[in-house]
Protein backbone atom coordinates (compact mmCIF):
# COMPACT_ATOMS: atom_id res chain seq x y z
CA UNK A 1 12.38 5.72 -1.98
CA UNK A 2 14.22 2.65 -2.87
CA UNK A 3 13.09 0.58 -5.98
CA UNK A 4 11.92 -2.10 -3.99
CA UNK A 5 10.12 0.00 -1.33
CA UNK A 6 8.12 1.96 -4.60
CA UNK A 7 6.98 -1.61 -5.52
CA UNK A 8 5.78 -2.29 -2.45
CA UNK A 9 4.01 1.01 -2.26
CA UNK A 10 2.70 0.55 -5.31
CA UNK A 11 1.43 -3.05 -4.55
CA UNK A 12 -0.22 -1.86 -1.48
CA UNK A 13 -1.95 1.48 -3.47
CA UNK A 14 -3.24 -0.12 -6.27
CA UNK A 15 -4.85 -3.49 -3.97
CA UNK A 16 -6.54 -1.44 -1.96
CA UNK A 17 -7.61 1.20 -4.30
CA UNK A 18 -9.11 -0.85 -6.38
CA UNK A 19 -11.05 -2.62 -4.01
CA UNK A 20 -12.73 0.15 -2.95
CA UNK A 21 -12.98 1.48 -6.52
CA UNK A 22 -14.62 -1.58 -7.21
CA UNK A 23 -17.55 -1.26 -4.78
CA UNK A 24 -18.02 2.35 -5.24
CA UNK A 25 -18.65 1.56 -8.85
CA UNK A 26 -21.20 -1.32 -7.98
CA UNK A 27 -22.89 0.66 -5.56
CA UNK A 28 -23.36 3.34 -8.04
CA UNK A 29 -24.73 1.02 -10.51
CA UNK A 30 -27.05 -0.77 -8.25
CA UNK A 31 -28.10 2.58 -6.71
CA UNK A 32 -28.88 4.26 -10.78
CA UNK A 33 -30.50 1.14 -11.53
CA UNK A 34 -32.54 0.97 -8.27
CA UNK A 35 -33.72 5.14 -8.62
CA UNK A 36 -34.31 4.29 -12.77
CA UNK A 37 -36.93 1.63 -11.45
CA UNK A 38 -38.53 3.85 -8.58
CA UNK A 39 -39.09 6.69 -11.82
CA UNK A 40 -40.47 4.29 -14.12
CA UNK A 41 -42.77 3.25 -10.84
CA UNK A 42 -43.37 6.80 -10.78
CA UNK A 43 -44.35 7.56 -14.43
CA UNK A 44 -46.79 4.35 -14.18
CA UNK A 45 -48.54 5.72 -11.51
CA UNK A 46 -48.64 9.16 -12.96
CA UNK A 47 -50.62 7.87 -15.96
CA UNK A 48 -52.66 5.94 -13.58
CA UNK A 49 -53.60 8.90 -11.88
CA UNK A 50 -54.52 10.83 -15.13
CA UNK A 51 -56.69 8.02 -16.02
CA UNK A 52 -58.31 8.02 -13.01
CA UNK A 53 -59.20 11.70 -13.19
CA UNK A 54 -60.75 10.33 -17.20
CA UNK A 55 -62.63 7.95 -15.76
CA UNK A 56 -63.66 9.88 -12.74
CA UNK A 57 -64.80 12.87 -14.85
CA UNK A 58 -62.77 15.26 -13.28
CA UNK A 59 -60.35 18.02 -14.97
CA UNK A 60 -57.39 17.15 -16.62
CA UNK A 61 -56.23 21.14 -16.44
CA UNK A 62 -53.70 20.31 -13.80
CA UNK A 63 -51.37 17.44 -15.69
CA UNK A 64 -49.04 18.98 -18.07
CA UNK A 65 -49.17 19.02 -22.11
CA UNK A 66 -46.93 16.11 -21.93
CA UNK A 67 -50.03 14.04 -21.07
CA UNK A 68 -52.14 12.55 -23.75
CA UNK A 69 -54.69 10.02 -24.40
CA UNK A 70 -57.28 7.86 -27.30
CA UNK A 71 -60.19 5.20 -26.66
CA UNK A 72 -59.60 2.07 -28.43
CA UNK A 73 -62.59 -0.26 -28.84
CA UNK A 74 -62.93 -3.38 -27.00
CA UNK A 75 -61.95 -6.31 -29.78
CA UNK A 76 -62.17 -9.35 -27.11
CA UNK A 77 -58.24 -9.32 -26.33
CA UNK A 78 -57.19 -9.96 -22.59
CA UNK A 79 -55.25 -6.83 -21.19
CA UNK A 80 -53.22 -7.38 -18.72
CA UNK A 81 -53.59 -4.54 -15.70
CA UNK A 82 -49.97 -4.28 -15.02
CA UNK A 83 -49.01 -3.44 -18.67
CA UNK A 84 -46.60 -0.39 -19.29
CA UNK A 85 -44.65 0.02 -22.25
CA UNK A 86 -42.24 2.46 -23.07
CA UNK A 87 -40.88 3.53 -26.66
CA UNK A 88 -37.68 5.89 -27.26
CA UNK A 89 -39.93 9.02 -26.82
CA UNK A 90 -43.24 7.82 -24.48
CA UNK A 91 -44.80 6.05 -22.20
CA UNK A 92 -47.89 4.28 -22.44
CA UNK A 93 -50.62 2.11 -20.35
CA UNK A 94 -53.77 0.66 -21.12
CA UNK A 95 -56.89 0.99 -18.63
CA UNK A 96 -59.91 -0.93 -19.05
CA UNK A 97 -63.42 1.29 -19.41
CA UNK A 98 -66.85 -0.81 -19.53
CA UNK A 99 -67.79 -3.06 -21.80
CA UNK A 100 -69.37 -0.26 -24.74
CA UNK A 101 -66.14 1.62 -24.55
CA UNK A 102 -63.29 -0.62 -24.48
CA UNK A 103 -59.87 0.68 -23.51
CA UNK A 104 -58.80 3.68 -22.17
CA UNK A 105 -54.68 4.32 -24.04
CA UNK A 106 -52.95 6.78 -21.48
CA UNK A 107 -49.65 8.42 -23.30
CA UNK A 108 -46.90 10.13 -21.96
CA UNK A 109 -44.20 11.94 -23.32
CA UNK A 110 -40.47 11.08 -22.08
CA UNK A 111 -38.90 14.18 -21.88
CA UNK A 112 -39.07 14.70 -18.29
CA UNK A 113 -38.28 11.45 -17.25
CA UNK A 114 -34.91 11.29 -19.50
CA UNK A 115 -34.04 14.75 -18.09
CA UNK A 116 -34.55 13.29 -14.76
CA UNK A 117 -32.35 10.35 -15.66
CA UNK A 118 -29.73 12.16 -16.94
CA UNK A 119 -29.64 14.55 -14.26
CA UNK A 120 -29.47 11.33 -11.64
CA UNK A 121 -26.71 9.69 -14.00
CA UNK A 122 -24.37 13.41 -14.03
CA UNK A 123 -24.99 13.21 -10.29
CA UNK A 124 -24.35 9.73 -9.92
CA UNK A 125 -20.94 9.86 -11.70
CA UNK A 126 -19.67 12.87 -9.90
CA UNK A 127 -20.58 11.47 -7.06
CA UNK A 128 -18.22 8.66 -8.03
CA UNK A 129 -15.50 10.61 -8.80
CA UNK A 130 -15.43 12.51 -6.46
CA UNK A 131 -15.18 9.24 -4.08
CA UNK A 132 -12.68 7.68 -5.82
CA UNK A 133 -10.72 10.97 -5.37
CA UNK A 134 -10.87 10.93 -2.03
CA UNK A 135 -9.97 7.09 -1.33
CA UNK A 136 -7.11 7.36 -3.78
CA UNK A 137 -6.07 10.37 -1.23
CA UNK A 138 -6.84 7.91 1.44
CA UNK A 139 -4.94 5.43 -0.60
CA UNK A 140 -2.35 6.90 -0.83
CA UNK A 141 -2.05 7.81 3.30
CA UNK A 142 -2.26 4.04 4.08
CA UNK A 143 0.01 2.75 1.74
CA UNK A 144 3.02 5.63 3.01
CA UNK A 145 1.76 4.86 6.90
CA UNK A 146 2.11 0.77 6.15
CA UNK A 147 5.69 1.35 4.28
CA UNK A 148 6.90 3.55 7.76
CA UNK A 149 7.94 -0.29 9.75
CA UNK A 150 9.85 -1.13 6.17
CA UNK A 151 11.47 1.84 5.55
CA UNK A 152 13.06 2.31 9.15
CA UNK A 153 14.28 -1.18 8.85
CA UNK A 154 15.96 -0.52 5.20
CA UNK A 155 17.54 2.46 6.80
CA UNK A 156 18.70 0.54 9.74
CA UNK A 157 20.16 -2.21 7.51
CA UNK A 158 21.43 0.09 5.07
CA UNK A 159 23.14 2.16 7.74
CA UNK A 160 24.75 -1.57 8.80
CA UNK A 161 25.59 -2.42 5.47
CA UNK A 162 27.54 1.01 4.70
CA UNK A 163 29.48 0.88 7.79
CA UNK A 164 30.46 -2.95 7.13
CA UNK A 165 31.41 -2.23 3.39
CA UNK A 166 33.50 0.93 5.04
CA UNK A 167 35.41 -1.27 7.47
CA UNK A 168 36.09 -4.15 4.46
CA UNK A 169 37.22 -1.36 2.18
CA UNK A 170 40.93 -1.36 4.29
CA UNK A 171 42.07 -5.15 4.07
CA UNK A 172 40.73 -5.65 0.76
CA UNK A 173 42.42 -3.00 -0.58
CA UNK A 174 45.53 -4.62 1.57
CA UNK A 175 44.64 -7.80 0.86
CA UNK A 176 44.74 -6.14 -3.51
CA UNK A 177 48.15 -4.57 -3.00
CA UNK A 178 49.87 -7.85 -1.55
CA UNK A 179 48.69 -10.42 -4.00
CA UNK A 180 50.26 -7.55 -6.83
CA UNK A 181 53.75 -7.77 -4.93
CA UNK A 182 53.74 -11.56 -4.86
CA UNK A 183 52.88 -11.41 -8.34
CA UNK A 184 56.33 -9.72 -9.10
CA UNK A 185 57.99 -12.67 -7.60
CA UNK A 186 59.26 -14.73 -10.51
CA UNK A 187 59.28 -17.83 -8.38
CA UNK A 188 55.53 -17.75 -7.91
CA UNK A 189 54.70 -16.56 -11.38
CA UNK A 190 53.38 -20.14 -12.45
CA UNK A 191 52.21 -20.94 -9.06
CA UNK A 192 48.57 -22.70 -8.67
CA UNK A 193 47.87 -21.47 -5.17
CA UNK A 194 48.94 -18.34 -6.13
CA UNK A 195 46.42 -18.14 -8.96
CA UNK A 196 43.96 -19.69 -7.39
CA UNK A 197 44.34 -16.98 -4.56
CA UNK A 198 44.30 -14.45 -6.99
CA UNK A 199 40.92 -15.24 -8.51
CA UNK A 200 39.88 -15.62 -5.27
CA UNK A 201 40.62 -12.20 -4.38
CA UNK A 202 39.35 -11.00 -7.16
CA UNK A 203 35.84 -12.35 -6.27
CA UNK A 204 36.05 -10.96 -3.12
CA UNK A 205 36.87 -7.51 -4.67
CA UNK A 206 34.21 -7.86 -7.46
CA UNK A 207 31.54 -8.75 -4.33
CA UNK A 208 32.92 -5.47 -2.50
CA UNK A 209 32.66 -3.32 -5.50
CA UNK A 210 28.70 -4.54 -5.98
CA UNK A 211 27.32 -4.11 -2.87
CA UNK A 212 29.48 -0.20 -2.58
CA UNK A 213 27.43 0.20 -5.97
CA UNK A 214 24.20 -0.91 -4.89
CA UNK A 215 23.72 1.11 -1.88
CA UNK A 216 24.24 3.88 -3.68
CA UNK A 217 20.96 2.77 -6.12
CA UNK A 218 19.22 5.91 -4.49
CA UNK A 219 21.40 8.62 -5.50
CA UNK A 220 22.52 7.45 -8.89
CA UNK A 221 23.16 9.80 -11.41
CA UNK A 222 22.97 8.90 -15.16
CA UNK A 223 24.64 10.18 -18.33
CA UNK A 224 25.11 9.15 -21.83
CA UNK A 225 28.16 7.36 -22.33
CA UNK A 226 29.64 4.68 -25.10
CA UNK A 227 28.75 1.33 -23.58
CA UNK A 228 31.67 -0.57 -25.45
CA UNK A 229 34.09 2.02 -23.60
CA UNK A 230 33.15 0.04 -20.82
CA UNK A 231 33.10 -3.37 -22.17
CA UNK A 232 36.74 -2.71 -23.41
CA UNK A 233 37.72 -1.81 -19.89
CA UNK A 234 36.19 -4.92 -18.45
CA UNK A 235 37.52 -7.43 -20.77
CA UNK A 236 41.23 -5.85 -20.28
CA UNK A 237 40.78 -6.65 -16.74
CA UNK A 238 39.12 -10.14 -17.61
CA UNK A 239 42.17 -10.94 -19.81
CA UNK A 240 44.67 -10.71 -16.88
CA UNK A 241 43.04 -13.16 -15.26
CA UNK A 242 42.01 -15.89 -17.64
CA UNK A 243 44.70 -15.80 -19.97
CA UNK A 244 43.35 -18.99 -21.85
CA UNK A 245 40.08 -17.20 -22.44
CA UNK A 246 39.06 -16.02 -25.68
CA UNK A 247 37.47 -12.70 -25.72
CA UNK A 248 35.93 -11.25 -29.29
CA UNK A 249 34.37 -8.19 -28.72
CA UNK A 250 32.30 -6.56 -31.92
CA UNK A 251 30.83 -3.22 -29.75
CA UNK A 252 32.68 -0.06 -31.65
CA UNK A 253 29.99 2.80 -30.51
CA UNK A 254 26.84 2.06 -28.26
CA UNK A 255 25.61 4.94 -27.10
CA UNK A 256 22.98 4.93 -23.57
CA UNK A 257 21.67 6.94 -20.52
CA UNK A 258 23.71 5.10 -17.37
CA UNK A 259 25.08 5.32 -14.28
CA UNK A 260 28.21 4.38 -15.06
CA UNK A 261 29.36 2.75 -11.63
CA UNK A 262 25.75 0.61 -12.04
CA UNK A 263 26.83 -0.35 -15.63
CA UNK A 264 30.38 -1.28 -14.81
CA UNK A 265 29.51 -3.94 -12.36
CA UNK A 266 26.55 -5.07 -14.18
CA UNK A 267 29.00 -6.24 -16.97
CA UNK A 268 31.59 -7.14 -15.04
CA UNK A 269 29.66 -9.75 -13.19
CA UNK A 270 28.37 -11.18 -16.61
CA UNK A 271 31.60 -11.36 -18.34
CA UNK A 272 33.05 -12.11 -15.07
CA UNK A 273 30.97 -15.46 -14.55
CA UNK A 274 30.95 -16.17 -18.32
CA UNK A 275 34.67 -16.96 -17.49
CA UNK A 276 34.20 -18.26 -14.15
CA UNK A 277 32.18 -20.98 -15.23
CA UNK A 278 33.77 -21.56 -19.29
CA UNK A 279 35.68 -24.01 -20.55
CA UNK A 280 39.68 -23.52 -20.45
CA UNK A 281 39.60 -22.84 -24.12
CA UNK A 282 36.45 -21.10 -24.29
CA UNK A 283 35.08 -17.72 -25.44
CA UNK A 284 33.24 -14.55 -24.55
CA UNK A 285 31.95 -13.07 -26.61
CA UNK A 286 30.55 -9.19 -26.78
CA UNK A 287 28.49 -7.50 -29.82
CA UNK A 288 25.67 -4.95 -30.24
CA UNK A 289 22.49 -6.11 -32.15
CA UNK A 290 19.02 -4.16 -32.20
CA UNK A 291 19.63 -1.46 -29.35
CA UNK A 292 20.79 -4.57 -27.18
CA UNK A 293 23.86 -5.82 -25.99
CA UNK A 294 24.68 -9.69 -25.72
CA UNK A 295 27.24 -11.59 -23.98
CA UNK A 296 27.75 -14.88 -25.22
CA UNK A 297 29.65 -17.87 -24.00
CA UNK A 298 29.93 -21.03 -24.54
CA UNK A 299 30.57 -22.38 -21.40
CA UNK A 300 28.59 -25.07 -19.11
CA UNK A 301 25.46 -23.41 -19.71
CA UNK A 302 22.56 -22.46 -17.74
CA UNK A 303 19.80 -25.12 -16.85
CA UNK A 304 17.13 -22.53 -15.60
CA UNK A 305 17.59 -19.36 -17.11
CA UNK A 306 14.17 -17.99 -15.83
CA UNK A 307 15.17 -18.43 -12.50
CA UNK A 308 18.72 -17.34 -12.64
CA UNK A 309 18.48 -13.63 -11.20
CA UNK A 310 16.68 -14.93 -7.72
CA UNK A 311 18.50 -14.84 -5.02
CA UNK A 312 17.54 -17.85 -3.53
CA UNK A 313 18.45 -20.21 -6.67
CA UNK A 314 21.14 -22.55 -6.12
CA UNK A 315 22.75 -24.22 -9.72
CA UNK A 316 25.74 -25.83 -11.14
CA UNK A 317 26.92 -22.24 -12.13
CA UNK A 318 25.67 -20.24 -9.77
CA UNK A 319 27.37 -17.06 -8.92
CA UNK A 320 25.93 -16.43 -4.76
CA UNK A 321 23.98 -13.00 -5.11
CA UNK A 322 26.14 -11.37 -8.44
CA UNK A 323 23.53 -12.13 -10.73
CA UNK A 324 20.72 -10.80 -7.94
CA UNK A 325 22.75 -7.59 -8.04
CA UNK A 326 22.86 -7.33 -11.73
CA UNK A 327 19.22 -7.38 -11.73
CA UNK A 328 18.60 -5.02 -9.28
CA UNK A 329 20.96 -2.33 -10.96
CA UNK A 330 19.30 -3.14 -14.32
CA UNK A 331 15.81 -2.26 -13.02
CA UNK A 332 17.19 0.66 -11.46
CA UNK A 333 18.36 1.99 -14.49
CA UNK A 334 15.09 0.43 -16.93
CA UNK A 335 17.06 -2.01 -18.42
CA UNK A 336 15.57 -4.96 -19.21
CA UNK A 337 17.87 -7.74 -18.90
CA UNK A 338 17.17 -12.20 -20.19
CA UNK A 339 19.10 -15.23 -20.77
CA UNK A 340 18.92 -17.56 -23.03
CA UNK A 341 20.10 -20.78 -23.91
CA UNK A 342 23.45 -20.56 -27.01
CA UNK A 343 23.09 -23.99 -28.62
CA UNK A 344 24.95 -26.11 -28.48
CA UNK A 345 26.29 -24.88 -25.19
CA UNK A 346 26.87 -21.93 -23.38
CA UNK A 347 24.59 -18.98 -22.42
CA UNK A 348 23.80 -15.61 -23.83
CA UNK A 349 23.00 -12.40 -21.50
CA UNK A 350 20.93 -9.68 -23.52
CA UNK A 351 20.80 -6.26 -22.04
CA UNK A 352 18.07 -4.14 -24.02
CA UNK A 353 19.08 -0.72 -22.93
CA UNK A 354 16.64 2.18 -23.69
């Protein structure tokens, strides 16, 4: 499962899981609180009843020993009929006798009634989770039956995408080798065109090189390498091509899990547009700090860094769908890539590798 198509799976899951998680859990509230009410209901009326059988005269042998009761003498005080009261251990309810006798204090104990509650809250909650269980199952189903449409289309573009890169591979690799013998000529050694058509070329290689590297996202394979190996590798190449470029590189032995394909391209598309879009006497410039890498320039600079890795933005120094690529091999690999601004000009790419 691609990246993108785990984020959508995941986006689905967790929406609708949720939402049912969340109404499970209210109905299981309302429904505790609604069966607590119908036993307190109960445990009023059960005192009523043994009052009744007081006031009646009849035996009291059939209520249990949690069952209790005291006269109190009438001292003029209204009672309301529909008092109950309950304490942490018992219940209690007054019922009016006659005048001589006053009030009639019917107690309780609470035992039964919080064994009854806790019984209804253990069954209440297991009910619940086993519910929640079975919609995440459910969950789960949906969210792999919704991603089917998606994933078929992927696989169809993916399919169209290999075979396209396949077919490019021949004239660009033509295209590589006859730029190199013109560059032997002596006549053409200073020639604009010629350079021009070289960096052009070289774009069109880098852009060939990213997308063979990001169709193979799926199936990378990472292993810990020195990062500034790569770095040193990149800017060698970076040299040849801007010659007026000033590259200071301060990485010596920064160690990471990568795929090193992934990694290759991810730096050579920053370095490669921090001289694409430099001044003719500018710099790059490469150094560790803190477990991260930075590559700073001090070129034309950035106006919106925080929209810089979409695909859709359109800037000054925008570099077409590089910068998209870079961020999808970063996530691919965990790293977590920003830009900031390098005052007084330029940009700075940090790559916080784990």
């Amino acid at each position: 499962m691609h990246h993108h198509e785990k984020k959508a799976f995941l986006k689905f899951f967790i929406t609708y899981f949720i939402s049912v998680a969340m109404l499970i859990l209210v109905a299981g509230f309302f429904y505790f609180s609604q069966s607590r009410n119908h036993f307190l209901k109960a445990e009023e009326f059960s005192l009523i009843e043994y009052a009744r059988h007081i006031k009646m005269g009849d035996g009291i042998s059939d209520f249990s020993k949690e069952y209790k009761h005291k006269y109190l003498k009438n001292e003029n005080q209204h009672i309301d009929i529909r008092n109950f009261t309950a304490t942490e251990y018992e219940f209690s309810k007054l019922i009016p006798m006659n005048r001589h006798r006053g009030y009639l204090q019917v107690i309780k104990s609470k035992k039964s009634f919080d064994e009854n509650l806790w019984n209804l809250k253990q069954k209440v909650i297991a009910s619940q989770i086993l519910l929640l269980i079975l919609f995440a199952y459910l969950s789960y189903i949906l969210a792999k039956n919704a991603l089917k449409p998606l994933q078929e289309s992927i696989l169809t573009l993916d399919k169209f995408a290999k075979d396209l890169i396949h077919d490019l591979n021949t004239p660009v690799t033509s295209i590589k080798l006859n730029m190199r013998l013109l560059e032997k000529i002596p006549e053409l050694q200073d020639n604009k065109s010629l350079i021009r058509l070289t960096k052009s070329v070289h774009t069109i290689s880098e852009l060939h090189e990213n997308l063979t590297t990001l169709l193979q996202e799926e199936t990378f394979q990472t292993q810990f390498l020195n990062i500034c190996d790569i770095v040193n590798e990149i800017t060698e190449v970076q040299k040849q091509i801007y010659p007026d470029m000033k590259f200071i590189s301060e990485c010596s032995n920064f160690r990471a899990k990568v795929n090193k394909n992934a990694m290759k391209q991810i730096l050579q598309n920053i370095i490669s547009n921090a001289c694409k879009y430099n001044a003719k006497d500018g710099y790059v410039k490469i150094y560790t700090q803190n477990n991260m890498l930075h590559v700073q320039d001090n070129g034309h600079g950035i106006k919106e860094p925080d929209k810089i890795f979409d695909r859709s933005y359109s800037g000054e120094n925008s570099s077409g769908i590089g910068l998209d690529i870079v961020k999808r091999l970063a996530d691919a690999m965990g790293i977590d890539i920003k830009v900031k601004v390098n005052k007084p000009k330029g940009s700075i790419f940090i790559l916080r590798i784990s």
